[in-house]
C-alpha atoms as a PDB file:
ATOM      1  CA  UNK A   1      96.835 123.747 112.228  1.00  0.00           C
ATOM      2  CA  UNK A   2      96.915 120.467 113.804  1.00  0.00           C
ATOM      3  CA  UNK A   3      95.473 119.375 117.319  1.00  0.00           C
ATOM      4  CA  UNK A   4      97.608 117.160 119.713  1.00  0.00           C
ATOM      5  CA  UNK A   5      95.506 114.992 122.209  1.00  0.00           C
ATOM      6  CA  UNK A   6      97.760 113.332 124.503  1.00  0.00           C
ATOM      7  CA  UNK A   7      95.753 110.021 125.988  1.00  0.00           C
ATOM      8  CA  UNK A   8      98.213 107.105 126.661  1.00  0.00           C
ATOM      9  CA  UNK A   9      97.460 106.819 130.321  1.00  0.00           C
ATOM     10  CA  UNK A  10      96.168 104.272 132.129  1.00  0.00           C
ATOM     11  CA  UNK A  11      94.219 106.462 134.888  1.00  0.00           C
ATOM     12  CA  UNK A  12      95.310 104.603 138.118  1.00  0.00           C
ATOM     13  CA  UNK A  13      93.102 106.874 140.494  1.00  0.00           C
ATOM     14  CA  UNK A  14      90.228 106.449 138.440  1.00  0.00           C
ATOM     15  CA  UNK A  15      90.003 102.736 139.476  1.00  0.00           C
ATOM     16  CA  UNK A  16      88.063 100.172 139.087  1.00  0.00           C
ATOM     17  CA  UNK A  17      86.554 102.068 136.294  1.00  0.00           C
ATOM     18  CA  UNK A  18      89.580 101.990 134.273  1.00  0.00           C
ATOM     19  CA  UNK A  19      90.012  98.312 134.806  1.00  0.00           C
ATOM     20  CA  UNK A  20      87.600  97.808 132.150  1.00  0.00           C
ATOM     21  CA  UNK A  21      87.650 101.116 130.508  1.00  0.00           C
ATOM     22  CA  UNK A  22      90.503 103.407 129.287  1.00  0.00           C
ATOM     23  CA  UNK A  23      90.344 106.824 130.211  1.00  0.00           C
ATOM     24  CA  UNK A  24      89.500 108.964 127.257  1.00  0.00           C
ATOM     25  CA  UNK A  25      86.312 106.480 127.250  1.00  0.00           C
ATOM     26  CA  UNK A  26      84.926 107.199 130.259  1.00  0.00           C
ATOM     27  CA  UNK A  27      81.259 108.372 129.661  1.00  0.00           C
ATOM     28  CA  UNK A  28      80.623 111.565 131.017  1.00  0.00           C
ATOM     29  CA  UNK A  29      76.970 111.651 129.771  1.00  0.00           C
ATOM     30  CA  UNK A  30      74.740 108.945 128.480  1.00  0.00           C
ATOM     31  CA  UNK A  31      76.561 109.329 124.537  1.00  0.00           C
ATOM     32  CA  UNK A  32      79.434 111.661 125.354  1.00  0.00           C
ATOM     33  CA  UNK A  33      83.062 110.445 126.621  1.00  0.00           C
ATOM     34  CA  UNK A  34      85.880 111.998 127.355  1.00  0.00           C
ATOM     35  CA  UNK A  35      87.174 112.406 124.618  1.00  0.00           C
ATOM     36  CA  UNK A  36      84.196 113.514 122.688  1.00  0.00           C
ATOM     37  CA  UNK A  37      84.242 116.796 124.714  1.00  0.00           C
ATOM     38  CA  UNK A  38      88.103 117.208 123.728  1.00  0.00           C
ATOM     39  CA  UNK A  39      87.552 116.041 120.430  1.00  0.00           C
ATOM     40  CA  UNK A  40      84.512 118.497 119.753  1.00  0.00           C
ATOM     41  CA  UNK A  41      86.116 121.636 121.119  1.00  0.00           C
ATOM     42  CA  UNK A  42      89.329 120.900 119.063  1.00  0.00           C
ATOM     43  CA  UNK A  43      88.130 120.747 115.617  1.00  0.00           C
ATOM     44  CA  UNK A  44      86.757 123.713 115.715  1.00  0.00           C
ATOM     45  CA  UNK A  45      89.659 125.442 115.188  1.00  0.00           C
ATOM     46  CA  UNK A  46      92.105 122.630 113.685  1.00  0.00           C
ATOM     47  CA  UNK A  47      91.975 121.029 110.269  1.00  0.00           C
ATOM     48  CA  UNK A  48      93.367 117.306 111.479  1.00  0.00           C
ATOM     49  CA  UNK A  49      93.304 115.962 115.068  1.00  0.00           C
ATOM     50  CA  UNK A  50      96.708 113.682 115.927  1.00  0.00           C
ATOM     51  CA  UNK A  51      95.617 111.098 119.403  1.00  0.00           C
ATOM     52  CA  UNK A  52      98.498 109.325 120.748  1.00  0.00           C
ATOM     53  CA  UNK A  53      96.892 106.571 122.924  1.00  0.00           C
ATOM     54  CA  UNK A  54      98.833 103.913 125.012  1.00  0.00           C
ATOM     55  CA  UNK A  55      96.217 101.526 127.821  1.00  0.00           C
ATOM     56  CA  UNK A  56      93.878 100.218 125.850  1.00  0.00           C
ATOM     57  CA  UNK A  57      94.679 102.113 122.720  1.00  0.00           C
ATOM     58  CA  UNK A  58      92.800  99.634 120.614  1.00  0.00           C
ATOM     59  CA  UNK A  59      89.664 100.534 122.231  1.00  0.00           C
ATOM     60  CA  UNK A  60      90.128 104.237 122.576  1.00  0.00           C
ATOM     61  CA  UNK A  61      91.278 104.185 118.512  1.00  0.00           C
ATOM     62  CA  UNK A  62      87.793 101.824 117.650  1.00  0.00           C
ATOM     63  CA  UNK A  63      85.715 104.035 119.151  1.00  0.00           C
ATOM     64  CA  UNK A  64      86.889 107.384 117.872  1.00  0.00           C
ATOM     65  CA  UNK A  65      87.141 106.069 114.445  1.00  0.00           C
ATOM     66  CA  UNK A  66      83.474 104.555 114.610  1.00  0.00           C
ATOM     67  CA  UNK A  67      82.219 107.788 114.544  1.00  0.00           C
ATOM     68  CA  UNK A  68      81.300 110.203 111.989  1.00  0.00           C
ATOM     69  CA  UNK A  69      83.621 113.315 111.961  1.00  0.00           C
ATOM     70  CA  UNK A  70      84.373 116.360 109.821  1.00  0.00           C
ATOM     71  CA  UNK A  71      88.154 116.319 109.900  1.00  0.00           C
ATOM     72  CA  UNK A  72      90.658 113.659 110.122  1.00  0.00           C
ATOM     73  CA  UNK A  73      92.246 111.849 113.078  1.00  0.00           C
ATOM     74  CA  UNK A  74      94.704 109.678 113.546  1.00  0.00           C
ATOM     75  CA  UNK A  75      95.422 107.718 115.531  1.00  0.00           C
ATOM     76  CA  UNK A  76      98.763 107.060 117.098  1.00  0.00           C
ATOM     77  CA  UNK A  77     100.646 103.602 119.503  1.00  0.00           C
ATOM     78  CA  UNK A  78     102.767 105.303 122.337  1.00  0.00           C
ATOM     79  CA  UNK A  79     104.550 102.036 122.982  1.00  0.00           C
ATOM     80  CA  UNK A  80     106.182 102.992 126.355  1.00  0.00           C
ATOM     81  CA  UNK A  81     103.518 104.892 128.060  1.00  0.00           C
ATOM     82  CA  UNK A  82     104.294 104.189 131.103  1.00  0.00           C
ATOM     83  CA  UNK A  83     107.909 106.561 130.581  1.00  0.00           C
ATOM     84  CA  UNK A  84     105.890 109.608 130.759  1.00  0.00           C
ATOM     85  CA  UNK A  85     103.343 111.700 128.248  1.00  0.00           C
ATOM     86  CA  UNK A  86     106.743 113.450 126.474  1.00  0.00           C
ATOM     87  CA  UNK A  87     107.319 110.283 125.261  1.00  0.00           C
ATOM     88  CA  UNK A  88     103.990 110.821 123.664  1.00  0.00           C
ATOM     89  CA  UNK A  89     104.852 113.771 122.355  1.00  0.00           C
ATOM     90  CA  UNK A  90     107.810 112.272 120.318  1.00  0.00           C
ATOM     91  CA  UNK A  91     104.732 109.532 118.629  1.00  0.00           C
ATOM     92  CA  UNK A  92     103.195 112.749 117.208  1.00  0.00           C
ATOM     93  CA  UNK A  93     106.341 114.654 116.256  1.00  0.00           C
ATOM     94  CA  UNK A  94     106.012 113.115 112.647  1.00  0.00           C
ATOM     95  CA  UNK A  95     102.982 114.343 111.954  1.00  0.00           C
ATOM     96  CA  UNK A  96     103.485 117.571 113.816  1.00  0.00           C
ATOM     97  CA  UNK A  97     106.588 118.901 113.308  1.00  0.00           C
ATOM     98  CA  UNK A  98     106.965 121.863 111.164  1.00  0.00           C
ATOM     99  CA  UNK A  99     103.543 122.824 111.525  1.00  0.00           C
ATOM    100  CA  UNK A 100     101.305 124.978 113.858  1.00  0.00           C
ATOM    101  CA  UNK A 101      99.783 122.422 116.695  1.00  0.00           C
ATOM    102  CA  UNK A 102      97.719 122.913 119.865  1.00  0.00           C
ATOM    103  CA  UNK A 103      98.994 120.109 122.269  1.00  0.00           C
ATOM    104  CA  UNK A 104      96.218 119.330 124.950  1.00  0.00           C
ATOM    105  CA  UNK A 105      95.305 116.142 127.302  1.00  0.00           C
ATOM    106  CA  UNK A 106      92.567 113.964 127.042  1.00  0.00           C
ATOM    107  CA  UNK A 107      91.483 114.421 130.473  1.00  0.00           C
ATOM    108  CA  UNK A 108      91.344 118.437 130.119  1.00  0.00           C
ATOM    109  CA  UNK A 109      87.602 119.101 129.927  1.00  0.00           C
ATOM    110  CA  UNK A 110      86.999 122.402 128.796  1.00  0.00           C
ATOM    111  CA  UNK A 111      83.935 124.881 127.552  1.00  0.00           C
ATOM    112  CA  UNK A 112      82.683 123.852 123.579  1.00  0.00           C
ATOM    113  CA  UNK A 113      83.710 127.305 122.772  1.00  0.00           C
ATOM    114  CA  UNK A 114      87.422 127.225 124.703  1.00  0.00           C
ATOM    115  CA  UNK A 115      89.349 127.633 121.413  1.00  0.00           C
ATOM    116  CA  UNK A 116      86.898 129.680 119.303  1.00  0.00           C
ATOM    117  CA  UNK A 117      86.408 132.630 121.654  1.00  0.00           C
ATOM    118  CA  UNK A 118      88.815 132.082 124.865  1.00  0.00           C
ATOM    119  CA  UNK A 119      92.506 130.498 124.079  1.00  0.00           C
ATOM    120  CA  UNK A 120      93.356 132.857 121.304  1.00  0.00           C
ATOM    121  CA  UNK A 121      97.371 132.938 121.419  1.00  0.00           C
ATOM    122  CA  UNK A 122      98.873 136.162 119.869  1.00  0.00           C
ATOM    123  CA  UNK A 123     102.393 134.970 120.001  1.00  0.00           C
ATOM    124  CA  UNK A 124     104.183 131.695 118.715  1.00  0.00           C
ATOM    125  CA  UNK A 125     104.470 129.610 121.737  1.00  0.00           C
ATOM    126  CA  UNK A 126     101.610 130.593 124.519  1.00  0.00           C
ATOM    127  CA  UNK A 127     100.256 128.436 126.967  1.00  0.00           C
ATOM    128  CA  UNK A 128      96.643 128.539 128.990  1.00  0.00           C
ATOM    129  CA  UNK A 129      96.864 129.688 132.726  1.00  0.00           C
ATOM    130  CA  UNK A 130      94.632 130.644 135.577  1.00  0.00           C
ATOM    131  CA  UNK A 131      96.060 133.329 138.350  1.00  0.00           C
ATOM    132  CA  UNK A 132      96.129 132.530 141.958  1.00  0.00           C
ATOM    133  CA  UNK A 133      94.261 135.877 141.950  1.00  0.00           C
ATOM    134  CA  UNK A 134      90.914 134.168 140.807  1.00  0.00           C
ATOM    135  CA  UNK A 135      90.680 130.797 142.800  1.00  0.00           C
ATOM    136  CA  UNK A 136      93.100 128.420 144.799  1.00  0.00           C
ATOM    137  CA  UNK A 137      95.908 126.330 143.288  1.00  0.00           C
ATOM    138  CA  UNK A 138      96.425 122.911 144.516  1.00  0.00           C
ATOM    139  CA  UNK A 139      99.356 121.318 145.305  1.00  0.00           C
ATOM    140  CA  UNK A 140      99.671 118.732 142.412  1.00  0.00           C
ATOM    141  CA  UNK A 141      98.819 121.537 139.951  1.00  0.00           C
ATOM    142  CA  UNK A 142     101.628 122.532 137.834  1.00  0.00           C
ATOM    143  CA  UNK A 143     102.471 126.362 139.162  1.00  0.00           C
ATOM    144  CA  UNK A 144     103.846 128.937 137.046  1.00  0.00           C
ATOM    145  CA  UNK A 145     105.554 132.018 137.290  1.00  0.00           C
ATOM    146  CA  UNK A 146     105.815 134.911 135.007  1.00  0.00           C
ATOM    147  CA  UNK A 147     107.196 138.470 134.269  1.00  0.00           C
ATOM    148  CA  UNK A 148     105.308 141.718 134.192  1.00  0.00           C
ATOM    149  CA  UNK A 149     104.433 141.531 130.385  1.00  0.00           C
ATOM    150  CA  UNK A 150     103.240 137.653 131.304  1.00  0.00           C
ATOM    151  CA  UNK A 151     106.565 135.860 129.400  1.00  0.00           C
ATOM    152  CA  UNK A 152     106.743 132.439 131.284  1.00  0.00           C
ATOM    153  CA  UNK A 153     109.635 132.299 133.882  1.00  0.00           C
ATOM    154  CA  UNK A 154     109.332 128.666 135.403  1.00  0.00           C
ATOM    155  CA  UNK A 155     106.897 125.989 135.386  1.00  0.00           C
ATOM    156  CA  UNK A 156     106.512 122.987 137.978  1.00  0.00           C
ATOM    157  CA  UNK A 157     104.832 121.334 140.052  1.00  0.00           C
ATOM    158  CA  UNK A 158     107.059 122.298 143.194  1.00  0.00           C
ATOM    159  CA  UNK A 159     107.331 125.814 142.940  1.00  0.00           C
ATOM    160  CA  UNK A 160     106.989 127.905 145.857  1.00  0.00           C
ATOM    161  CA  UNK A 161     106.892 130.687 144.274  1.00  0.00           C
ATOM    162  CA  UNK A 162     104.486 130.888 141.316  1.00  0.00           C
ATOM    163  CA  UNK A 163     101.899 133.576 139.970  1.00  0.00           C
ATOM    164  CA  UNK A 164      99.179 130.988 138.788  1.00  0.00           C
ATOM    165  CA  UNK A 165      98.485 127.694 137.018  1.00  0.00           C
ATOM    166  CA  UNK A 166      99.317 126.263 133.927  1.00  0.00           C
ATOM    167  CA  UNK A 167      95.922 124.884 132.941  1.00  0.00           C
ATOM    168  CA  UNK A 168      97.209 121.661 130.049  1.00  0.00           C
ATOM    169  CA  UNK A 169      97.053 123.603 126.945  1.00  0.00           C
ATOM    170  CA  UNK A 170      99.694 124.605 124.356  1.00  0.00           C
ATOM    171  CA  UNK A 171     100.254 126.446 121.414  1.00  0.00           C
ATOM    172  CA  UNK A 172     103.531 126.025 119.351  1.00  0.00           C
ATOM    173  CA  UNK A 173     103.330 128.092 115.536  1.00  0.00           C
ATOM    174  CA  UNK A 174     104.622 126.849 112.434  1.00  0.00           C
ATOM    175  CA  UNK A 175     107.319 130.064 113.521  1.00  0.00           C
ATOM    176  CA  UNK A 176     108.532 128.384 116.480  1.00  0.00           C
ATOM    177  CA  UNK A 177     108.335 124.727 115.396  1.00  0.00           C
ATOM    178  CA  UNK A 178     112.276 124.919 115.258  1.00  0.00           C
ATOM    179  CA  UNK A 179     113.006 125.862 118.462  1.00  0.00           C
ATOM    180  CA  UNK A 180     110.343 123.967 120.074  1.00  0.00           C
ATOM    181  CA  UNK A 181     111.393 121.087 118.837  1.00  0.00           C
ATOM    182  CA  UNK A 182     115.402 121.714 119.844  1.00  0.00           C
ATOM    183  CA  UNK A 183     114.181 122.310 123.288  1.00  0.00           C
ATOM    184  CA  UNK A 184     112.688 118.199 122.773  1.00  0.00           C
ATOM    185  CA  UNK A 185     116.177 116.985 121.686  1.00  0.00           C
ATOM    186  CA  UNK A 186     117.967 118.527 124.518  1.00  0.00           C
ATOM    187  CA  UNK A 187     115.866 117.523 127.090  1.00  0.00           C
ATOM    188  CA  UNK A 188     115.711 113.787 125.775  1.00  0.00           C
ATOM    189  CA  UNK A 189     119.627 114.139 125.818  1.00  0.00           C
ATOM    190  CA  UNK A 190     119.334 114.576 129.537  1.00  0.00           C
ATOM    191  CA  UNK A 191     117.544 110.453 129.265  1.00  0.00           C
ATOM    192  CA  UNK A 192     115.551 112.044 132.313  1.00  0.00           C
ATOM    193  CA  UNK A 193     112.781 108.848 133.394  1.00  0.00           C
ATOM    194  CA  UNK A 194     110.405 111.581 134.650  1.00  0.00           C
ATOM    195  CA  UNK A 195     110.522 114.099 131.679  1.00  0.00           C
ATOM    196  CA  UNK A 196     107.166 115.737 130.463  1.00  0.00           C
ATOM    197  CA  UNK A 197     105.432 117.888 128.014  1.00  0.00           C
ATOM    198  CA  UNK A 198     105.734 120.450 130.386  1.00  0.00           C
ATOM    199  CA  UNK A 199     109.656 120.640 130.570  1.00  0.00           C
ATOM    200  CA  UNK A 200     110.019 121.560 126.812  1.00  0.00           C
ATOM    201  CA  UNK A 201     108.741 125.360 128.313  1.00  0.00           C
ATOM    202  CA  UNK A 202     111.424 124.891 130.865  1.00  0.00           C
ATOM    203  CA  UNK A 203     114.380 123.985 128.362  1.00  0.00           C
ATOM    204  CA  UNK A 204     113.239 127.263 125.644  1.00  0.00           C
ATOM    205  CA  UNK A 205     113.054 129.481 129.061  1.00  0.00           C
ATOM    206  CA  UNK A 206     117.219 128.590 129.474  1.00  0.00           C
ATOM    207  CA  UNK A 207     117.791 129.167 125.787  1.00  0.00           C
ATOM    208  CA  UNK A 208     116.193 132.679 126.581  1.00  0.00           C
ATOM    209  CA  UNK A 209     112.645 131.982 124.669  1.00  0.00           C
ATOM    210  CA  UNK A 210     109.542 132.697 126.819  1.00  0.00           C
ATOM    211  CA  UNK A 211     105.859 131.776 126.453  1.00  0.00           C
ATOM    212  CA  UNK A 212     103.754 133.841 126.527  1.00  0.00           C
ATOM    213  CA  UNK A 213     101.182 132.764 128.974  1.00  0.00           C
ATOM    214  CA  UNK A 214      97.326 133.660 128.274  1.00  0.00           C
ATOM    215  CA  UNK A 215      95.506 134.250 131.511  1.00  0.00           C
ATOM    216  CA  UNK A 216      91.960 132.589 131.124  1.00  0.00           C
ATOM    217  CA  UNK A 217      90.883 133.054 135.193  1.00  0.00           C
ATOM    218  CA  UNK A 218      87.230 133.149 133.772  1.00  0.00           C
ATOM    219  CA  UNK A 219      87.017 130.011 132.626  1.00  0.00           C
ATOM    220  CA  UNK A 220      85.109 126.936 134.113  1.00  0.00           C
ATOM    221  CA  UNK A 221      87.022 123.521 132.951  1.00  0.00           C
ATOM    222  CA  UNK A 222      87.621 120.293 134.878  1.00  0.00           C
ATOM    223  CA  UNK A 223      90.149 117.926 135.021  1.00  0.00           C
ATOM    224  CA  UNK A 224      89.321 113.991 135.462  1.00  0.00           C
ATOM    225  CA  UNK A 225      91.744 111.958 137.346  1.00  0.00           C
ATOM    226  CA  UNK A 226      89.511 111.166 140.123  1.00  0.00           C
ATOM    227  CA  UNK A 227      86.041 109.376 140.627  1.00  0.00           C
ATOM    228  CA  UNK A 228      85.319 112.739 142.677  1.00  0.00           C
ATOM    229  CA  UNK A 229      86.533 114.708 139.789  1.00  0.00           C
ATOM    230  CA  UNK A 230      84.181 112.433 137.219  1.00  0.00           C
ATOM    231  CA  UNK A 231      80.924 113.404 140.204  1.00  0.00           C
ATOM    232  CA  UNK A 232      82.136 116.822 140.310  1.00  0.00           C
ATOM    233  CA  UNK A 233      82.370 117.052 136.789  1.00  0.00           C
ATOM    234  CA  UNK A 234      79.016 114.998 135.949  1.00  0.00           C
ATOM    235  CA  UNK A 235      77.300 117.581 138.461  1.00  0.00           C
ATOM    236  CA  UNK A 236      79.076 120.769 136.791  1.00  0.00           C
ATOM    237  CA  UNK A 237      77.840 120.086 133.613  1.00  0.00           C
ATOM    238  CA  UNK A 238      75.736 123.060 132.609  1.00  0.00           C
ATOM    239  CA  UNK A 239      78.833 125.384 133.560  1.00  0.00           C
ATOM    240  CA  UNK A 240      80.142 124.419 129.945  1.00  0.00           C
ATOM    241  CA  UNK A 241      77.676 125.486 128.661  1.00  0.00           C
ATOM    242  CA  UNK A 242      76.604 123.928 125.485  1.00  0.00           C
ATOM    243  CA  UNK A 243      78.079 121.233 124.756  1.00  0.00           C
END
């Protein structure tokens, strides 16, 4: 299984900081970045780790490269990042498709453990959600809504309507790699500016294929797109656990 780390972003509200220093290399402790803690929980469970990096990519590939790991990574140019992350989706399709993948984002921090002993996906395509049951979703969160037996329904950002959150992780089997990738082709058809990763669920939901979405409300993660969210998450630290 591969991993998919989407980081081609150039982290406007995390200015000045990003001025000098692309996202995924923002130090969250004094020798871990960003992308360390995605990196670290990742190969845990994968056997190669694809990165598709845009600002500053140079920098982001140097540094991830530098360092000693246990599996590969490659690394991989989003030339246009600036048309949206599916566009970085389509720079890892090569080295993707056909194959089971977990498809993630760079500034998605989660527990060490996440994928060992909390996202465990039982069917081919499931994604990772938190209920509105166990805490408050925000308005720029991408809301989801789903069926009794938890098949995925709808997924936006302007739902008014909407059972929970969809909390930035995916998992697309070797089983489903097919249809998945139909559901890219379609949508790219549509040459929509403001397409994301997130509208592939919405184009196998009108083809009548549902996610199954995994309900992880007991999970602490953070998600850095702020400086508040990088103090909030500096603070937080120990609710990881170890790291």
């Amino acid at each position: 299984m591969k991993g998919v780390i989407l980081a081609a972003g150039r982290g406007e509200r995390l200015k000045p900081l990003t001025d000098r220093v692309p996202k995924p290399l923002i130090k969250i402790t004094d020798d871990k970045t960003c992308i360390d803690f995605v990196i670290d929980a990742l190969k845990k469970v994968v056997d190669e780790i694809v990165i598709v990096v845009g600002y500053m990519g140079e920098k982001v590939g140097e540094y991830v490269l530098s360092k000693a790991t246990d599996i590969p990574i490659k690394i991989v140019k989003n030339p246009s990042p600036q048309k949206g992350n599916l566009t970085s989706l389509l720079c890892a399709r090569p080295y993707i498709e056909g194959e089971s993948f977990i498809l993630t984002n760079v500034d998605h921090i989660f527990p060490s453990d996440f994928y060992v002993n909390h996202f465990k996906p039982k069917e081919s395509l499931t994604i990772a959600g938190q209920s509105k049951k166990s805490r408050i979703i925000l308005e720029d969160e991408m809301k989801i809504k789903v069926d009794e037996s938890g098949r995925l329904l709808d997924i936006s950002k302007g739902l008014k309507e909407y059972d929970g959150a969809y909390i930035g992780v995916s998992y697309i089997a070797e089983a489903a790699s097919e249809k998945y990738w139909n559901a890219v082709d379609k949508l790219m058809l549509k040459s929509d500016p403001k397409a994301c990763v997130e509208d592939v669920m919405k184009e196998l939901i009108k083809e009548g294929i549902f996610p199954k979405v995994q309900w992880l409300d007991h999970i602490v993660w953070f998600e850095l797109d702020t400086i508040e969210d990088l103090k909030k998450l500096k603070f937080n630290l120990a609710k990881l656990g170890k790291a």
